[in-house]
PDB file of N, CA and C in Angstrom:
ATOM      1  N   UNK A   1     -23.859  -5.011  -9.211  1.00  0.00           N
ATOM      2  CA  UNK A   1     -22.939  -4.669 -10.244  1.00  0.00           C
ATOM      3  C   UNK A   1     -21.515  -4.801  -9.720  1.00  0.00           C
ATOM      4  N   UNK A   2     -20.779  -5.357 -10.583  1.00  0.00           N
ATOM      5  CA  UNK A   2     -19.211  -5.206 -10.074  1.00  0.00           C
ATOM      6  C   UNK A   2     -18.181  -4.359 -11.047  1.00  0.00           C
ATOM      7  N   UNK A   3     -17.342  -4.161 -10.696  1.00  0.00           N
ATOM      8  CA  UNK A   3     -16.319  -3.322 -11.360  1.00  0.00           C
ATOM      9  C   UNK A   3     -14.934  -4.215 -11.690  1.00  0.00           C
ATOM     10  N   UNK A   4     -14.862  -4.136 -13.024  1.00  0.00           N
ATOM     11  CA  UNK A   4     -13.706  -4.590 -13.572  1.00  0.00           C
ATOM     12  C   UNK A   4     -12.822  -3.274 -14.243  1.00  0.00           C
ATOM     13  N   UNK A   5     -11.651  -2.834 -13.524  1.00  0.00           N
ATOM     14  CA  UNK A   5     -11.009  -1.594 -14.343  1.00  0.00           C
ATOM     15  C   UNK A   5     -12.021  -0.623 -14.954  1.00  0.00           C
ATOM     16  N   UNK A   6     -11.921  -0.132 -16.120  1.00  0.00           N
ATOM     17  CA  UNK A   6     -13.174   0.866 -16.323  1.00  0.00           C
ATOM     18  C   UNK A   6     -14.414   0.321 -17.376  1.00  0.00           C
ATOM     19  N   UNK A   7     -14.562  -1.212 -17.078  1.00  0.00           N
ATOM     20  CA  UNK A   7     -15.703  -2.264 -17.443  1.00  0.00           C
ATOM     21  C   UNK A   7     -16.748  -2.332 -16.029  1.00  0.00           C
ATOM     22  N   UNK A   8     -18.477  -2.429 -15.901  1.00  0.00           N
ATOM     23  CA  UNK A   8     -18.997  -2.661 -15.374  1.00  0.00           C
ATOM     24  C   UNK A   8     -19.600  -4.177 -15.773  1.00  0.00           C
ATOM     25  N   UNK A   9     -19.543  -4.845 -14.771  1.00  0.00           N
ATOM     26  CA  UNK A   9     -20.278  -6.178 -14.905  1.00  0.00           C
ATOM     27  C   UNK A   9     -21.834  -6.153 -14.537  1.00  0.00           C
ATOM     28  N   UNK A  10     -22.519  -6.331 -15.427  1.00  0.00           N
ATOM     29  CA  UNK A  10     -23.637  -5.807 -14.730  1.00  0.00           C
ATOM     30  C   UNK A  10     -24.601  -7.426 -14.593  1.00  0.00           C
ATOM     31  N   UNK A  11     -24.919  -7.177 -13.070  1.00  0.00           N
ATOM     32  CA  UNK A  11     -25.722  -8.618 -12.610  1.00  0.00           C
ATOM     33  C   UNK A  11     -24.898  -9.544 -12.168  1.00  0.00           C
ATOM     34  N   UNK A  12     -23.590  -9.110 -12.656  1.00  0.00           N
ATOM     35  CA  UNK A  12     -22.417 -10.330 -12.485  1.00  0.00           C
ATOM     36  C   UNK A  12     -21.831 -11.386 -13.332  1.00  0.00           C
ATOM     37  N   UNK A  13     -22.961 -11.177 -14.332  1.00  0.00           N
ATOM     38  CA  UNK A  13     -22.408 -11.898 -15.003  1.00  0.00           C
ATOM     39  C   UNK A  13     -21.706 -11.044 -16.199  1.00  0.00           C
ATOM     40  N   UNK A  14     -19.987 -12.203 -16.470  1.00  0.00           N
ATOM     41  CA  UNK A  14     -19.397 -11.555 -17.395  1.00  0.00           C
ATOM     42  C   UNK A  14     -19.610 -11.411 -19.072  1.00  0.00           C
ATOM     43  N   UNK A  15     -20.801 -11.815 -19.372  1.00  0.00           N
ATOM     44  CA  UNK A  15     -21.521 -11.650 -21.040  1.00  0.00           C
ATOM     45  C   UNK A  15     -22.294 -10.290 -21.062  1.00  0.00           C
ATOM     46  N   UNK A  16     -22.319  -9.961 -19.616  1.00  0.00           N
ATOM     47  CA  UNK A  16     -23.267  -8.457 -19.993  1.00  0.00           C
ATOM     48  C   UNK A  16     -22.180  -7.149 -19.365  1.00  0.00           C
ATOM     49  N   UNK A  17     -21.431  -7.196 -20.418  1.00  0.00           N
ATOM     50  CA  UNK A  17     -20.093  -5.842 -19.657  1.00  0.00           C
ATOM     51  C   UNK A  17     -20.825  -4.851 -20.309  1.00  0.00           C
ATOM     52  N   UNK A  18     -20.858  -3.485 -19.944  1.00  0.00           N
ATOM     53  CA  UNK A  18     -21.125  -2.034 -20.634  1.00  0.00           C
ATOM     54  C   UNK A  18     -20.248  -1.606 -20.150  1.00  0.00           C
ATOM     55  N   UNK A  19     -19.540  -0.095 -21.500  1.00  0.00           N
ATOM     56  CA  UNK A  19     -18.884   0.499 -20.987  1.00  0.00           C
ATOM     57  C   UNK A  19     -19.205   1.672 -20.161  1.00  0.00           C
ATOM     58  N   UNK A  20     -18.930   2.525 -19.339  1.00  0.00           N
ATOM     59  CA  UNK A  20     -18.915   3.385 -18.436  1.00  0.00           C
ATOM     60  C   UNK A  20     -18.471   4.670 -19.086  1.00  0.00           C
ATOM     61  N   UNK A  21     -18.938   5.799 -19.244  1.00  0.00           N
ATOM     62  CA  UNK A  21     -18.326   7.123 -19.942  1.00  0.00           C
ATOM     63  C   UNK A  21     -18.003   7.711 -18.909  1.00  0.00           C
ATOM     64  N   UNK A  22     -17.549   8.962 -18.804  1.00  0.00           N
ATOM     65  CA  UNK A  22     -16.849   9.892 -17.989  1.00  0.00           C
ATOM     66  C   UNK A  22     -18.199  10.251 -16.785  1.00  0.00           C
ATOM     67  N   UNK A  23     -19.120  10.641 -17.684  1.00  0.00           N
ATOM     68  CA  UNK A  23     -20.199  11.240 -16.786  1.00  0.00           C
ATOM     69  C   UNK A  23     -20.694   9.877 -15.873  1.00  0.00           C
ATOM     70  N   UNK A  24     -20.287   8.900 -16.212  1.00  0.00           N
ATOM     71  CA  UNK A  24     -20.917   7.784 -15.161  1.00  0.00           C
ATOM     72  C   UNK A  24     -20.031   7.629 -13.819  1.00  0.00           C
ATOM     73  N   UNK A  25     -18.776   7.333 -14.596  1.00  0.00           N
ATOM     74  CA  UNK A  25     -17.424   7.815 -13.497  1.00  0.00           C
ATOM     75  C   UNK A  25     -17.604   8.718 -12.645  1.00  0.00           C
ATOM     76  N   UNK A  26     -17.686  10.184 -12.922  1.00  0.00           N
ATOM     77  CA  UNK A  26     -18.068  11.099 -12.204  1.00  0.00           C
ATOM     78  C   UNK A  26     -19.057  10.910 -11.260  1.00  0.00           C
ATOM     79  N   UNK A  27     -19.719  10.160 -11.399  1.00  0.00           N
ATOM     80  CA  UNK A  27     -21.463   9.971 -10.675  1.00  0.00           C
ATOM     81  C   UNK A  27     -21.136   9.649 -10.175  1.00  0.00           C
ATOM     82  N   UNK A  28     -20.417   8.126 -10.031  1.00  0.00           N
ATOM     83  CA  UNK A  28     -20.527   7.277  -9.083  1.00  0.00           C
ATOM     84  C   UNK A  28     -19.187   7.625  -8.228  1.00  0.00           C
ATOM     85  N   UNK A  29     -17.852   8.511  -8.594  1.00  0.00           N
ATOM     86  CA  UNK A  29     -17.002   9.008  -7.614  1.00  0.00           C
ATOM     87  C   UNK A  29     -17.805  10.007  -6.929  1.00  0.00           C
ATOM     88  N   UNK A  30     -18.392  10.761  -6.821  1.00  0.00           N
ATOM     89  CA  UNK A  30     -19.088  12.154  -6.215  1.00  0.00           C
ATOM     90  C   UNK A  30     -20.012  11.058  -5.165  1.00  0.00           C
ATOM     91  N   UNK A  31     -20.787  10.089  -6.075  1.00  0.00           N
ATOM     92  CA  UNK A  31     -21.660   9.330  -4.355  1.00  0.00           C
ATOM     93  C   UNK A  31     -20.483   8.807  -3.336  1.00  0.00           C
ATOM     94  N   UNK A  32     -19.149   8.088  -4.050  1.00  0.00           N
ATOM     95  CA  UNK A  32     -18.286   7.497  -3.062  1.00  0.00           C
ATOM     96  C   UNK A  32     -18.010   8.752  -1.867  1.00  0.00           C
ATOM     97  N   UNK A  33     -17.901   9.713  -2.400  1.00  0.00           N
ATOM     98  CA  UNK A  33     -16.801  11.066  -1.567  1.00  0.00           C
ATOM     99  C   UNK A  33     -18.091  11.389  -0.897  1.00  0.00           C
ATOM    100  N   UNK A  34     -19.473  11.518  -1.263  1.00  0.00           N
ATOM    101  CA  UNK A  34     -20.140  12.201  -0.324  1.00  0.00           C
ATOM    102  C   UNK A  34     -20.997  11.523   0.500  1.00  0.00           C
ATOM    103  N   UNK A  35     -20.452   9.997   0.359  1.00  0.00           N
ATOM    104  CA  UNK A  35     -20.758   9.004   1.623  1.00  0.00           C
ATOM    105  C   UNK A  35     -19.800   8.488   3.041  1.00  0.00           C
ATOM    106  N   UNK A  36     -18.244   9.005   2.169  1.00  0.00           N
ATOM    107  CA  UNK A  36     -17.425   9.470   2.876  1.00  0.00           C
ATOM    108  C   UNK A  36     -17.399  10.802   3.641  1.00  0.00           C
ATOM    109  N   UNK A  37     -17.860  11.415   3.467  1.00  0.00           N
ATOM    110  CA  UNK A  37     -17.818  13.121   3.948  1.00  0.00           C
ATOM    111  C   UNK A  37     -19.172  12.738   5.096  1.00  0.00           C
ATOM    112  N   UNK A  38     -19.836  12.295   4.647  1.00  0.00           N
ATOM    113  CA  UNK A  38     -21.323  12.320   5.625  1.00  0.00           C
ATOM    114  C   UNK A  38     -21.164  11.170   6.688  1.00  0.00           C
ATOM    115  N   UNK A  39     -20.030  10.020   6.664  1.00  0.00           N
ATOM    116  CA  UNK A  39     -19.583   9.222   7.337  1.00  0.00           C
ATOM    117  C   UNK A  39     -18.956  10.152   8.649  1.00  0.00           C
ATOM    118  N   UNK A  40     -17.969  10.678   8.214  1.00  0.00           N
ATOM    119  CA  UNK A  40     -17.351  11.762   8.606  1.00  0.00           C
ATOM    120  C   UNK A  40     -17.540  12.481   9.259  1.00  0.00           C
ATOM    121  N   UNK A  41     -18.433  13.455   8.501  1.00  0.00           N
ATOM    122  CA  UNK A  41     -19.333  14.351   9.293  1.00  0.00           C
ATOM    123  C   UNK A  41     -20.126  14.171  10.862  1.00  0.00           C
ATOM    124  N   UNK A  42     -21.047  12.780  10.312  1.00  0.00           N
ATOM    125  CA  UNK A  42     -21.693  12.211  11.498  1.00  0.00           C
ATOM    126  C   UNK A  42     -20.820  11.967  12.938  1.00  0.00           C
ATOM    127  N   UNK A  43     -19.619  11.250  12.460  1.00  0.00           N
ATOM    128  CA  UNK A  43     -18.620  10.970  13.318  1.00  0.00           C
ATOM    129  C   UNK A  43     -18.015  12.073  14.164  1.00  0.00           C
ATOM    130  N   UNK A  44     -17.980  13.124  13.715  1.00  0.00           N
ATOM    131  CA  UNK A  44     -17.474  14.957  14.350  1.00  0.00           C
ATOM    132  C   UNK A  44     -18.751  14.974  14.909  1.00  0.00           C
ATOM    133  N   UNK A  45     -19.988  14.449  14.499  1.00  0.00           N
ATOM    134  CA  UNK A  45     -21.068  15.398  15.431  1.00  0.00           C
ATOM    135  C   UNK A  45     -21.234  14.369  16.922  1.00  0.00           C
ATOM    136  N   UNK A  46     -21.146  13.185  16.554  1.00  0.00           N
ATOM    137  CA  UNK A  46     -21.344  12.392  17.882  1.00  0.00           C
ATOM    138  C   UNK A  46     -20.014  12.346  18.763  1.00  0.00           C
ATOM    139  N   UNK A  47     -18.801  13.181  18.043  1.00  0.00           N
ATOM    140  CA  UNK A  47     -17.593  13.142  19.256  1.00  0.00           C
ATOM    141  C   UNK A  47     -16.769  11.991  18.895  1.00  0.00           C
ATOM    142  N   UNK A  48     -17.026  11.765  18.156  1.00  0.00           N
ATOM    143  CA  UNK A  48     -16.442  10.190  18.221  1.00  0.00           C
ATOM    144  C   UNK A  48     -14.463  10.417  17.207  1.00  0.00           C
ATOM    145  N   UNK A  49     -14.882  11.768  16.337  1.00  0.00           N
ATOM    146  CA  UNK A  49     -13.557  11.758  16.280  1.00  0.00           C
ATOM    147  C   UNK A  49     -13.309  13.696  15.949  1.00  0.00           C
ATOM    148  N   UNK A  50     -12.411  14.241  16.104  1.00  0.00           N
ATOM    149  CA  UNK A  50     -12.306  15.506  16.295  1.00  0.00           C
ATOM    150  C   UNK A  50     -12.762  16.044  14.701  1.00  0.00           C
ATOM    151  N   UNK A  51     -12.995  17.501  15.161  1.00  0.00           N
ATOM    152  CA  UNK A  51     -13.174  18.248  13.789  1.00  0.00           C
ATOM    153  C   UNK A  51     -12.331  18.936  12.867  1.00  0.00           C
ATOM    154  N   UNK A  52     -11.754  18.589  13.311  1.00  0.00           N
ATOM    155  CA  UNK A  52      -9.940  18.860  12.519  1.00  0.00           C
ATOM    156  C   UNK A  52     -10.741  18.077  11.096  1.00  0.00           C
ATOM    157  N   UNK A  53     -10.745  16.832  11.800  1.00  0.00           N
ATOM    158  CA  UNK A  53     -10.687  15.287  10.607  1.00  0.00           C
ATOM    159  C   UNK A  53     -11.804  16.442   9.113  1.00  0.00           C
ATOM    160  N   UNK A  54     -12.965  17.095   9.564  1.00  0.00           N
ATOM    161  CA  UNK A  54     -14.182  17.669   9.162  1.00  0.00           C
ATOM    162  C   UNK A  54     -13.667  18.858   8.272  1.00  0.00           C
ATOM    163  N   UNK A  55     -12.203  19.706   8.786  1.00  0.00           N
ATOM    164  CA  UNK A  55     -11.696  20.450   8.389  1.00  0.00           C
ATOM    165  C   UNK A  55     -10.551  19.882   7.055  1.00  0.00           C
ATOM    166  N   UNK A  56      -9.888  19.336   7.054  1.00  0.00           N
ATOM    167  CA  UNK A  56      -9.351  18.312   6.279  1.00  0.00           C
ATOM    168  C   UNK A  56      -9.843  18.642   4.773  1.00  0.00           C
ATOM    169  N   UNK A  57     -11.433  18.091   4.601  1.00  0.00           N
ATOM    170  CA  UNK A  57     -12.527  18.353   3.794  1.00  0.00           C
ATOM    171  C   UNK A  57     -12.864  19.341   3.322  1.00  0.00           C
ATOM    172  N   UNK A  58     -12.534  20.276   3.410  1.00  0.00           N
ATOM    173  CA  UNK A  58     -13.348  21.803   3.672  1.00  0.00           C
ATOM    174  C   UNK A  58     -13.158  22.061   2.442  1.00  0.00           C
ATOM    175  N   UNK A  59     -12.204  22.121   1.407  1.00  0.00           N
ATOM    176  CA  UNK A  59     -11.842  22.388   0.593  1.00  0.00           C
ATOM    177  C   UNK A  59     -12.666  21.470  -0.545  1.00  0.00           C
ATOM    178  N   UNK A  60     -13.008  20.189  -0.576  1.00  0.00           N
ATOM    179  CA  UNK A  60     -13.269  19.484  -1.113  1.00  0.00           C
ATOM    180  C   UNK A  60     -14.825  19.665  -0.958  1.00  0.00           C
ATOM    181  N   UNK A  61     -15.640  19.928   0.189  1.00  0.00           N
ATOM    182  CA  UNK A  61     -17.006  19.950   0.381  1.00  0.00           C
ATOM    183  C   UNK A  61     -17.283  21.130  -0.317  1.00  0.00           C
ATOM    184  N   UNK A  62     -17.010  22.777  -0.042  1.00  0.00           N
ATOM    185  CA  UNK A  62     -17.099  23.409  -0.605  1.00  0.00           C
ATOM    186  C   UNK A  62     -16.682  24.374  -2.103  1.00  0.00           C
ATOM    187  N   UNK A  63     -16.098  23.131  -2.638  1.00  0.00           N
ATOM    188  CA  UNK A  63     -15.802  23.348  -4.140  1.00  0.00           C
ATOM    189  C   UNK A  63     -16.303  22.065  -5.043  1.00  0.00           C
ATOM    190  N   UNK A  64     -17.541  21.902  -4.757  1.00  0.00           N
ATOM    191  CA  UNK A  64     -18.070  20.311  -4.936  1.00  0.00           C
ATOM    192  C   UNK A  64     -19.694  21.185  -5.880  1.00  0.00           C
ATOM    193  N   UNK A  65     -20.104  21.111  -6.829  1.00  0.00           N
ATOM    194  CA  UNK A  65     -21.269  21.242  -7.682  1.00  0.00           C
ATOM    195  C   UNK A  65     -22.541  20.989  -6.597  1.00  0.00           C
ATOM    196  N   UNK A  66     -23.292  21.483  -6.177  1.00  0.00           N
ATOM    197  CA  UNK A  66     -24.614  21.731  -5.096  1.00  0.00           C
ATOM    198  C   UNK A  66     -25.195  20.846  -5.328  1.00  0.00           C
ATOM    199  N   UNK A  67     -25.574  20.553  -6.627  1.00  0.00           N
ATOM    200  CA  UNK A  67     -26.835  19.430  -7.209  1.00  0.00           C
ATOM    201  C   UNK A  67     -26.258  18.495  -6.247  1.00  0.00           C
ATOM    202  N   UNK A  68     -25.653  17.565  -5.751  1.00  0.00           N
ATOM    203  CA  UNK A  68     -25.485  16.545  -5.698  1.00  0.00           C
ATOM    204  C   UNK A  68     -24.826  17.118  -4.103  1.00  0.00           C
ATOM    205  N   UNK A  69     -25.018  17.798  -3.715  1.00  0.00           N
ATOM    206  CA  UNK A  69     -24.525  18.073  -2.280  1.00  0.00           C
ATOM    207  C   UNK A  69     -24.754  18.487  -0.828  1.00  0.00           C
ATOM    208  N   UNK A  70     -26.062  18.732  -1.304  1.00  0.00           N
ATOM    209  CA  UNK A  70     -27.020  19.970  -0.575  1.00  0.00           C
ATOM    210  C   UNK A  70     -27.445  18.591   1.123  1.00  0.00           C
ATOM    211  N   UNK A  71     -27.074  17.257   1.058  1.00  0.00           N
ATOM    212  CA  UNK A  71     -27.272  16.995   1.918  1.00  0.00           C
ATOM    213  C   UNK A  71     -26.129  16.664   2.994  1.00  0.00           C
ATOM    214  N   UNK A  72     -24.873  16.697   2.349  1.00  0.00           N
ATOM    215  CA  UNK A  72     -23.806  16.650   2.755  1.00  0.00           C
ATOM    216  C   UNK A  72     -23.428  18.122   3.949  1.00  0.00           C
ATOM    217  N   UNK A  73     -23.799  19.067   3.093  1.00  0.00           N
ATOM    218  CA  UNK A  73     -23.470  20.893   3.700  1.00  0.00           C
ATOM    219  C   UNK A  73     -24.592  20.543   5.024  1.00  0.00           C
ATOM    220  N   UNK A  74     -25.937  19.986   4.870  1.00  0.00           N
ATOM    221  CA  UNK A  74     -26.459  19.895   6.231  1.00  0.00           C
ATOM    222  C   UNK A  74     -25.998  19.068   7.176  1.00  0.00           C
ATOM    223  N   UNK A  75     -25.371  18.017   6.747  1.00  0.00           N
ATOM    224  CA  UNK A  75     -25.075  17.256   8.110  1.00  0.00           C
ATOM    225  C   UNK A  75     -23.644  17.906   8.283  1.00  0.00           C
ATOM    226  N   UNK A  76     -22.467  18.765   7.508  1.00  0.00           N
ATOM    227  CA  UNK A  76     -21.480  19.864   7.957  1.00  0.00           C
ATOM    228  C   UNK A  76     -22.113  20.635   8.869  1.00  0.00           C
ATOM    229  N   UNK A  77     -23.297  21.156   8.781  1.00  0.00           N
ATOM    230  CA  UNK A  77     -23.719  22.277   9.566  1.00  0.00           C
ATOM    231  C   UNK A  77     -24.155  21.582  10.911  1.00  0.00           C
ATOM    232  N   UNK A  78     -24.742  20.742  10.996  1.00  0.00           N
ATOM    233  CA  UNK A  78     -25.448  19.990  12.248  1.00  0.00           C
ATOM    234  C   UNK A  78     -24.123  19.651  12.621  1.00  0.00           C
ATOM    235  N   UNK A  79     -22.831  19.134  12.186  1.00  0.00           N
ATOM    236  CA  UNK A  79     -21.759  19.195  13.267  1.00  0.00           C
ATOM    237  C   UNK A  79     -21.027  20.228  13.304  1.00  0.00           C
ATOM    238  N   UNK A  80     -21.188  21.659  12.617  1.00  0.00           N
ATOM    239  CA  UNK A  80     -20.733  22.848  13.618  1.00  0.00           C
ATOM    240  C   UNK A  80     -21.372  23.516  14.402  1.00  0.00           C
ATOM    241  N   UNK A  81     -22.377  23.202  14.605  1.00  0.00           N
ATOM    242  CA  UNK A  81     -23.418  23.328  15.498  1.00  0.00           C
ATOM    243  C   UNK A  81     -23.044  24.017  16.709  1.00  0.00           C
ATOM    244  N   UNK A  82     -22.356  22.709  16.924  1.00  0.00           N
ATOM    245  CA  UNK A  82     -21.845  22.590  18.598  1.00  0.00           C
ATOM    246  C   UNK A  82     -20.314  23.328  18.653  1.00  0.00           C
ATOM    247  N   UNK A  83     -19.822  23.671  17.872  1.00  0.00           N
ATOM    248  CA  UNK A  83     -18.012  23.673  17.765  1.00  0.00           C
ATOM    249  C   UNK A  83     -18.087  25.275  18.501  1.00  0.00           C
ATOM    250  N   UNK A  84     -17.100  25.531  18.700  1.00  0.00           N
ATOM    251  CA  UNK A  84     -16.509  26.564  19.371  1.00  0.00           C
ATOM    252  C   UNK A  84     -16.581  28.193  17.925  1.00  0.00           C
ATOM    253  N   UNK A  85     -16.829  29.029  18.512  1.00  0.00           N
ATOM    254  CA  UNK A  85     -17.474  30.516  17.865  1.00  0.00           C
ATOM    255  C   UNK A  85     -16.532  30.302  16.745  1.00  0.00           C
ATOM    256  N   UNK A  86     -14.631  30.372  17.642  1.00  0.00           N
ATOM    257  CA  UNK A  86     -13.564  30.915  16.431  1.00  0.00           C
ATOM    258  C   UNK A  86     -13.381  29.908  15.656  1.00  0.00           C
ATOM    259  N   UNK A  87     -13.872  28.230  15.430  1.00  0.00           N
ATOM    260  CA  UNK A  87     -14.084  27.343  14.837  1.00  0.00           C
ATOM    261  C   UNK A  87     -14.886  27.748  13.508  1.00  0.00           C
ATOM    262  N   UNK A  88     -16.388  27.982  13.912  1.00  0.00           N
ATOM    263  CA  UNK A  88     -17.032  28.602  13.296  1.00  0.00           C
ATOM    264  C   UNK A  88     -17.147  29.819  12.072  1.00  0.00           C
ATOM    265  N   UNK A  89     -16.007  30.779  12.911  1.00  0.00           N
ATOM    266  CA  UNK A  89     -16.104  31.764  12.282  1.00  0.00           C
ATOM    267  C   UNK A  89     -14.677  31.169  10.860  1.00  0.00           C
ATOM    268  N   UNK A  90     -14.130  30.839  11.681  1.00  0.00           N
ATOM    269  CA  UNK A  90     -12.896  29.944  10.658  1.00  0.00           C
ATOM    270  C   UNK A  90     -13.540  29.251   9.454  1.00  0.00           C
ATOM    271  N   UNK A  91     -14.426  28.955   9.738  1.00  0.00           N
ATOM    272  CA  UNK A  91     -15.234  27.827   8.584  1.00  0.00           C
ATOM    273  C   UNK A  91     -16.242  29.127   7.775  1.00  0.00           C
ATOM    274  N   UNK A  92     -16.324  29.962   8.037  1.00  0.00           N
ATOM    275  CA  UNK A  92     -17.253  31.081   7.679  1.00  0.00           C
ATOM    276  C   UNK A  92     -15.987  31.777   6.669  1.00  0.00           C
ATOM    277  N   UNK A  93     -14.668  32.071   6.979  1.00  0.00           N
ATOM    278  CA  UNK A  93     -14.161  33.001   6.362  1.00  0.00           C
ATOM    279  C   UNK A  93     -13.511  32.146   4.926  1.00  0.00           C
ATOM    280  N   UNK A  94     -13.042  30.798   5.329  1.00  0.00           N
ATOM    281  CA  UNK A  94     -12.453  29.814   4.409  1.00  0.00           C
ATOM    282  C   UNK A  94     -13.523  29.700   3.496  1.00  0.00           C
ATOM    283  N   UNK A  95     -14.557  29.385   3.863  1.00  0.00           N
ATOM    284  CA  UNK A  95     -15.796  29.706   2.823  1.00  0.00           C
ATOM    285  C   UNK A  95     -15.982  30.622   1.879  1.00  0.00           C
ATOM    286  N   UNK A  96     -15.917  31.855   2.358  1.00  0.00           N
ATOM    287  CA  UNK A  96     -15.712  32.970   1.330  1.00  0.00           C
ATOM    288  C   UNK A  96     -14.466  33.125   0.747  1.00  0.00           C
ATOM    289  N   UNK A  97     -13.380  32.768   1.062  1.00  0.00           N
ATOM    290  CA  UNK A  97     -12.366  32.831   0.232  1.00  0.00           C
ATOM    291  C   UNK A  97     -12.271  31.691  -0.829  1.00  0.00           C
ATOM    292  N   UNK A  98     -12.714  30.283  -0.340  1.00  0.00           N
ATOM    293  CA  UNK A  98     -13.030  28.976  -1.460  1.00  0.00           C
ATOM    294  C   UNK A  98     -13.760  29.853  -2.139  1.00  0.00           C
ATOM    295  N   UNK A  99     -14.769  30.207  -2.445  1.00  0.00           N
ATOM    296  CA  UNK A  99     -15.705  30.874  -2.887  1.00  0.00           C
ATOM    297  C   UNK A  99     -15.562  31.539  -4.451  1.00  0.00           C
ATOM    298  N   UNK A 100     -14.339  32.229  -3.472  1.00  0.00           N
ATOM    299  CA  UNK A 100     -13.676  33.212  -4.945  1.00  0.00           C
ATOM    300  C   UNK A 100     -12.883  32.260  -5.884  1.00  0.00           C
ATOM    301  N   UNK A 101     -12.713  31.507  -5.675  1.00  0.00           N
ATOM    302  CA  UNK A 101     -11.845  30.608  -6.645  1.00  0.00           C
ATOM    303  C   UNK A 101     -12.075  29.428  -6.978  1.00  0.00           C
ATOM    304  N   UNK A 102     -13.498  28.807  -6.523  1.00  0.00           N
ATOM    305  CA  UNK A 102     -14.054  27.814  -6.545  1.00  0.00           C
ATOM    306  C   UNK A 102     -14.682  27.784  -8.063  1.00  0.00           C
ATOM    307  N   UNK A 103     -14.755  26.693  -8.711  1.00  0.00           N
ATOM    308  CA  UNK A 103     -15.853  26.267  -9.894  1.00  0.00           C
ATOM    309  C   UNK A 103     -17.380  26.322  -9.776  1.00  0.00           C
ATOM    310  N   UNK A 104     -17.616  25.759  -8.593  1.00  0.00           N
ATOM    311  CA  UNK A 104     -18.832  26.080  -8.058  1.00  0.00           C
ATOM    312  C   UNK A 104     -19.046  26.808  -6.908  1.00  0.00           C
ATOM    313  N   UNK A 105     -18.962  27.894  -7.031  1.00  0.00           N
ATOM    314  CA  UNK A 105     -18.986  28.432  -5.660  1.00  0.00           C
ATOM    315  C   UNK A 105     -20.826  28.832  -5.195  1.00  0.00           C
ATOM    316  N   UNK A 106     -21.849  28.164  -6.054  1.00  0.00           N
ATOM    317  CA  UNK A 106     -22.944  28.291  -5.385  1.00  0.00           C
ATOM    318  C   UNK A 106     -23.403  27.424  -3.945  1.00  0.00           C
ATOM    319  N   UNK A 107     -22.636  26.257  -3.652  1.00  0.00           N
ATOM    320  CA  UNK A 107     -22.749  25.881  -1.948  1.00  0.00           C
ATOM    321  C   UNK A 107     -22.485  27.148  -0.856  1.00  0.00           C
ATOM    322  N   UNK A 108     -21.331  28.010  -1.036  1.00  0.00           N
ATOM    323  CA  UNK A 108     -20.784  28.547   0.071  1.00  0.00           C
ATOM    324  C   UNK A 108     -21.906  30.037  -0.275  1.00  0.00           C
ATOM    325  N   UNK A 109     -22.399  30.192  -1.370  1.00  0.00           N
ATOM    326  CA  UNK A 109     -23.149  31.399  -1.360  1.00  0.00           C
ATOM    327  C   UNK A 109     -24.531  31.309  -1.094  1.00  0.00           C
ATOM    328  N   UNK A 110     -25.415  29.787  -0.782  1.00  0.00           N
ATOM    329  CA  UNK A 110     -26.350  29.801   0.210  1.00  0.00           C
ATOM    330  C   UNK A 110     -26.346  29.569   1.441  1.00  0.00           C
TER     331      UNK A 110
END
């Protein structure tokens, strides 16, 4: 499939355009960001770039709808794994405060 502005080409060829509604948009931005985040993620757990970069995110991972996330928060967790306690506990308290003001705050409350 290719993307023309907010036209999908579908197969490639240009006689079969459909349009795209909001909820499709949405879909397919939420896979972009949480292939980015898990890119990311992976990258903090093998060292390869600091967890600052992981922190950055924090805001964005944990105010993100669960359905569509629950594998993202595990590979977050497999790279704080290793991080330092007050790292940890930092990511523990930002959590509960996203929490309170989040749309979805059911990620940070399992």
């Amino acid at each position: 499939m290719l993307r023309k502005g907010s036209e999908t080409l579908v197969g490639g060829s240009p006689t079969e355009v459909s349009q795209e509604g909001p909820q499709q948009r949405d879909g397919w931005l939420l896979e972009v960001l949480k292939k980015k985040i898990q890119a990311k993620t992976k990258l903090v757990r093998i060292g390869s770039i600091p967890l600052t970069e992981l922190g950055r995110l924090k805001a964005l991972i944990l105010n993100t709808e669960s359905d569509g996330i629950w594998d993202v928060l595990v590979e977050v967790v497999a790279a704080l794994q290793h991080a330092e306690e007050s790292i940890k506990r930092q990511w523990l308290i930002d959590a509960a405060e996203i929490s309170c003001v989040s749309s979805y705050p059911s990620p940070v409350v399992y």
